[in-house]
Protein backbone atom coordinates (compact mmCIF):
# COMPACT_ATOMS: atom_id res chain seq x y z
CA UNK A 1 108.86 112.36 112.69
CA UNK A 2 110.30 109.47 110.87
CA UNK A 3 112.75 107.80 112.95
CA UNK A 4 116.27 106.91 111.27
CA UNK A 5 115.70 103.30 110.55
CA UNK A 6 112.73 103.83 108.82
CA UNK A 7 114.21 106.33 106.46
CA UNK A 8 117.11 104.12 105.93
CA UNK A 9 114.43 101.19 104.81
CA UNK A 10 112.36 103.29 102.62
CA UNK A 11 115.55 103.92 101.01
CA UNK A 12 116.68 100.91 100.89
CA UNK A 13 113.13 99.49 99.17
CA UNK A 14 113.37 102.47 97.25
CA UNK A 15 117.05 101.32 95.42
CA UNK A 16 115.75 98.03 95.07
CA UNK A 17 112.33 99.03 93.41
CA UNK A 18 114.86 101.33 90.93
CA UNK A 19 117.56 98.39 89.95
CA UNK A 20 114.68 96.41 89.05
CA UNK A 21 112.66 98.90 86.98
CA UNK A 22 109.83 98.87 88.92
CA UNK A 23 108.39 102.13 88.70
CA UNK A 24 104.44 100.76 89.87
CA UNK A 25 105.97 99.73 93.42
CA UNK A 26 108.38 102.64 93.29
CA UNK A 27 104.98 105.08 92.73
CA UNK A 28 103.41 103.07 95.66
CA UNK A 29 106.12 103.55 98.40
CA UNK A 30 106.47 107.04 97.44
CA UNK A 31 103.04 108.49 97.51
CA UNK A 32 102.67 106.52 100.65
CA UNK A 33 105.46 108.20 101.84
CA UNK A 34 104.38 111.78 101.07
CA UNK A 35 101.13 111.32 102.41
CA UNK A 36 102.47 110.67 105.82
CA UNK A 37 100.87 106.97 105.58
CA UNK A 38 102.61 104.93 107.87
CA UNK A 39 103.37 101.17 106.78
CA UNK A 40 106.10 100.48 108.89
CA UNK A 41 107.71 97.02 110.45
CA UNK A 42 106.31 96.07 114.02
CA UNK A 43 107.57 92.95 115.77
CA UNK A 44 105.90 90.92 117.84
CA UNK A 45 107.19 91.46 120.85
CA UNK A 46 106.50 95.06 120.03
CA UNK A 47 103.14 94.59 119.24
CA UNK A 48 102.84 92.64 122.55
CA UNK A 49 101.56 89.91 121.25
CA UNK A 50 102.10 86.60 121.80
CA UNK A 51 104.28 84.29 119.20
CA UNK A 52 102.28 81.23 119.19
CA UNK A 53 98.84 83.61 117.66
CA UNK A 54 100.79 86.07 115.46
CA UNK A 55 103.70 87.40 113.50
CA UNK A 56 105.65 90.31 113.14
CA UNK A 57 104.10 92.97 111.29
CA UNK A 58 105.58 93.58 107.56
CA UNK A 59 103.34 95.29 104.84
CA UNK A 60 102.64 93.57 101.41
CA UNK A 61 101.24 96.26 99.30
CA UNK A 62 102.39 97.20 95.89
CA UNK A 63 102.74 96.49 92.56
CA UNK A 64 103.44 92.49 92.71
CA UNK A 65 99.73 92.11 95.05
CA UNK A 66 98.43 94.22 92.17
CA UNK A 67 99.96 91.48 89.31
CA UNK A 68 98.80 88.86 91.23
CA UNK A 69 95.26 89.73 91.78
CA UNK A 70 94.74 91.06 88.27
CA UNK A 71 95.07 87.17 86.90
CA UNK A 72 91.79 86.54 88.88
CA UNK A 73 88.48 86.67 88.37
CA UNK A 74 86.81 89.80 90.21
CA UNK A 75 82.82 89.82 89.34
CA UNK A 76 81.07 92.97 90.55
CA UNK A 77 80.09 92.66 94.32
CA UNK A 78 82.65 90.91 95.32
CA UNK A 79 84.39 91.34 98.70
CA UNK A 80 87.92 91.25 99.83
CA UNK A 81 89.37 89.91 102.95
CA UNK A 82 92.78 90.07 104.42
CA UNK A 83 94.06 88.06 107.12
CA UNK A 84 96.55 89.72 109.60
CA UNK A 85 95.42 92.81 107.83
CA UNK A 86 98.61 95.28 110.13
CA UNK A 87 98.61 98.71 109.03
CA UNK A 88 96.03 98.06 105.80
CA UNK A 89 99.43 97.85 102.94
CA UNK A 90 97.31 95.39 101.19
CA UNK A 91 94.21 96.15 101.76
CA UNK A 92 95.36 100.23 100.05
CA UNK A 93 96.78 98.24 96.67
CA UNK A 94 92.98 96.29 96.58
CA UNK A 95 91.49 99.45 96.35
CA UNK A 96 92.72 99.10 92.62
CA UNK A 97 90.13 97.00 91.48
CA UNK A 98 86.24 96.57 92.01
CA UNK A 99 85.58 95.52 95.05
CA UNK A 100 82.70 96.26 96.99
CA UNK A 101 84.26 96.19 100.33
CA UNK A 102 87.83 95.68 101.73
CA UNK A 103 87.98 93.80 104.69
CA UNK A 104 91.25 93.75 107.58
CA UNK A 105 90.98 91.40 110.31
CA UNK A 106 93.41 91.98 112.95
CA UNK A 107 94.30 91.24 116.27
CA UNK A 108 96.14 94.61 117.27
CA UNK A 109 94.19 97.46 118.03
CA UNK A 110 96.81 99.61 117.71
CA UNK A 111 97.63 98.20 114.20
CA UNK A 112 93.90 98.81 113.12
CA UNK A 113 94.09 102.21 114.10
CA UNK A 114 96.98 103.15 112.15
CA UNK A 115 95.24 101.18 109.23
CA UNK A 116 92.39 103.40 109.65
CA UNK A 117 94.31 106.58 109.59
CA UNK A 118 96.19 105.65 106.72
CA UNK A 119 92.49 104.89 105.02
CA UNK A 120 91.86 108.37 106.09
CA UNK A 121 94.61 109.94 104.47
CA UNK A 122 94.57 108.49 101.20
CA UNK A 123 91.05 109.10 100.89
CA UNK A 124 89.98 105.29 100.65
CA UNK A 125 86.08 104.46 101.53
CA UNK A 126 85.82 100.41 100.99
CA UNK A 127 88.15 99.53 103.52
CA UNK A 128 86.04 97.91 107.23
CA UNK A 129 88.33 96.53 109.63
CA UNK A 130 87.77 94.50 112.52
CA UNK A 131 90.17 93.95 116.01
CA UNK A 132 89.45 90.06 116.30
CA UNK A 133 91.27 86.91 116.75
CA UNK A 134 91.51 85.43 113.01
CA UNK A 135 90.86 81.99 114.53
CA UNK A 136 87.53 83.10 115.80
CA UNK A 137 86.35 85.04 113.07
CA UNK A 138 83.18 83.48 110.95
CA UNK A 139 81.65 87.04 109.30
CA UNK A 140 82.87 85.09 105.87
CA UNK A 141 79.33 84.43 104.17
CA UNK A 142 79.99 87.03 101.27
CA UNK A 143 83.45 87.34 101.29
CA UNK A 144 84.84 86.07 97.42
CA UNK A 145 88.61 86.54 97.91
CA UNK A 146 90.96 85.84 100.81
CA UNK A 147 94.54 87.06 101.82
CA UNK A 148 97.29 86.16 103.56
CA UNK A 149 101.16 87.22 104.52
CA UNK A 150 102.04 84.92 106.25
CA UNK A 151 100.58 86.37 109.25
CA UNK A 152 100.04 83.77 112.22
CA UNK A 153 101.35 80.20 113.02
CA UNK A 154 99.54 77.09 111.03
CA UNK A 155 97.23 76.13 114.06
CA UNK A 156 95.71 79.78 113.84
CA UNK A 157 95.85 79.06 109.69
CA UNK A 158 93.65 75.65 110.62
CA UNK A 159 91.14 77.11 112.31
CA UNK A 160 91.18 79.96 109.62
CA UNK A 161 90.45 77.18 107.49
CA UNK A 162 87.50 75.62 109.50
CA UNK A 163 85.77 78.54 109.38
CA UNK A 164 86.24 78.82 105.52
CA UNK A 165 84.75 75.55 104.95
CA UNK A 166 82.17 75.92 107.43
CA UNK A 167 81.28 79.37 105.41
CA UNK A 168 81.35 77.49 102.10
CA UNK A 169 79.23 74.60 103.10
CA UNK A 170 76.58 77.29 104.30
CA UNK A 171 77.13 79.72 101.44
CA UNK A 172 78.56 77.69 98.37
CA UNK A 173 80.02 80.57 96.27
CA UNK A 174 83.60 81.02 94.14
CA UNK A 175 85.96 81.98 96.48
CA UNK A 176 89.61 82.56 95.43
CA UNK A 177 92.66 82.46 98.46
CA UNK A 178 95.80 83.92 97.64
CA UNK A 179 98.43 83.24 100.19
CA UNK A 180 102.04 84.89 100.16
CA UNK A 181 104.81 83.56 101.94
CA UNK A 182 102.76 80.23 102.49
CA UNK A 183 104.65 78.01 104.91
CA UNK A 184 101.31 76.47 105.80
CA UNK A 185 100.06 75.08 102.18
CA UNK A 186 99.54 71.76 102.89
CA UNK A 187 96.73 72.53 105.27
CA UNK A 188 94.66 73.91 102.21
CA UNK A 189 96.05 71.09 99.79
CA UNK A 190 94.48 68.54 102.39
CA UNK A 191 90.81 70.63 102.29
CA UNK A 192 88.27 69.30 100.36
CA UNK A 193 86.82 72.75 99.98
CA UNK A 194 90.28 74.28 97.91
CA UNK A 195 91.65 73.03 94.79
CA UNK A 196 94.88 74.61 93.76
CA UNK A 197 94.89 77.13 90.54
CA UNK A 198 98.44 78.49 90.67
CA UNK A 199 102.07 78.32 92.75
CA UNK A 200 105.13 80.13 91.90
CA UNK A 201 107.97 82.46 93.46
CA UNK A 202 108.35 85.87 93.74
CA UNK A 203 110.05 88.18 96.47
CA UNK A 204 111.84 84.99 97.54
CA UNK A 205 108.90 83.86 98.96
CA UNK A 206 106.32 81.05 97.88
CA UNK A 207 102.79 82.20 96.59
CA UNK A 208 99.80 80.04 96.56
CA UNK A 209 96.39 80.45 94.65
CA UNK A 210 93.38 78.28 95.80
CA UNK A 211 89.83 78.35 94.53
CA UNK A 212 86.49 76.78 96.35
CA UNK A 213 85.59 73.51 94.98
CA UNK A 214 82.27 71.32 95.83
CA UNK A 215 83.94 68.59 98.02
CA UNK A 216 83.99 65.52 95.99
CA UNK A 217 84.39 67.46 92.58
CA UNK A 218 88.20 67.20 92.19
């Protein structure tokens, strides 16, 4: 059963989604809702994890994810990753366009398993997730598109990074990062491997577009 404060913040995402006219993210909360999906808030100390590897847990799907990954380029086969993937909110509004396969990397078990049961429920097959430390994690080699909410402190972001350009320098392919919330930019603006495409604000929060660049090219 829903607890109280949950219903009270559906409702209150609800209202907002109606005074702005936004019936897309007002469709998304509300099907999630009557398919039992849960996407709700988690802190950190809830989560039982510590502050200097990870965030709170807050989801990002919806129609403004969908906006923002229709201006990019999406060739067939291309796969999906999301950093600090929670309860899969993202990852369910990526199932909108042509990806091959939907990646979550998370460090909370429990997270991935409620991610995985909300997969279940909405009947969504391209989703993989994997319980791992996103510092440590190099399975990149075919991934096109990267995520991120914000979801761990900017020394977990530069080794992130690391492993992106160590991916790229084996594998040189287009890859696009999108990065909401992104009070760790500069460490991509000082990568040789990312060249910025697009920056602007939404949601109150700061959104950052970077695409793979051959170092030396810019």
């Amino acid at each position: 059963m829903a607890s109280p404060f949950s219903i009270v913040r559906f409702l209150g995402n609800a209202t907002r989604a109606i005074l702005r006219g936004d019936a897309r993210q007002l469709y998304f909360d509300v099907r999630n809702r009557l398919r039992r999906v849960d996407l709700e808030y988690v802190s950190v100390a809830d989560l039982g994890l510590p502050a200097d590897v990870a965030h709170f847990h807050s989801q990002s799907g919806g129609d403004l994810l969908r906006q923002v990954f229709a201006r990019l380029p999406i060739p067939k086969g291309s796969v999906a990753l999301d950093f600090g993937s929670g309860k899969g909110g993202a990852i369910i509004s990526l199932h909108q366009f042509g990806f091959a396969e939907i990646r979550g990397v998370e460090l909370s078990e429990p997270l991935v398993a409620v991610a995985r049961e909300n997969m279940r429920r909405l009947g969504l097959e391209r989703a993989r997730f994997f319980v791992s430390d996103a510092a440590k994690f190099r399975e990149l080699d075919d991934v096109t598109h990267i995520y991120l909410y914000n979801p761990f402190p900017c020394p977990v972001v530069a080794d992130v990074i690391r492993n992106i350009e160590s991916s790229l320098a084996a594998a040189p392919r287009e890859l696009h990062v999108v990065y909401r919330n992104a009070l760790c930019q500069d460490l991509f603006d000082r990568s040789a491997r990312f060249t910025p495409v697009s920056r602007f604000t939404r949601d109150r929060h700061e959104w950052r577009i970077w695409k793979s660049v051959t170092p030396g090219s810019r």
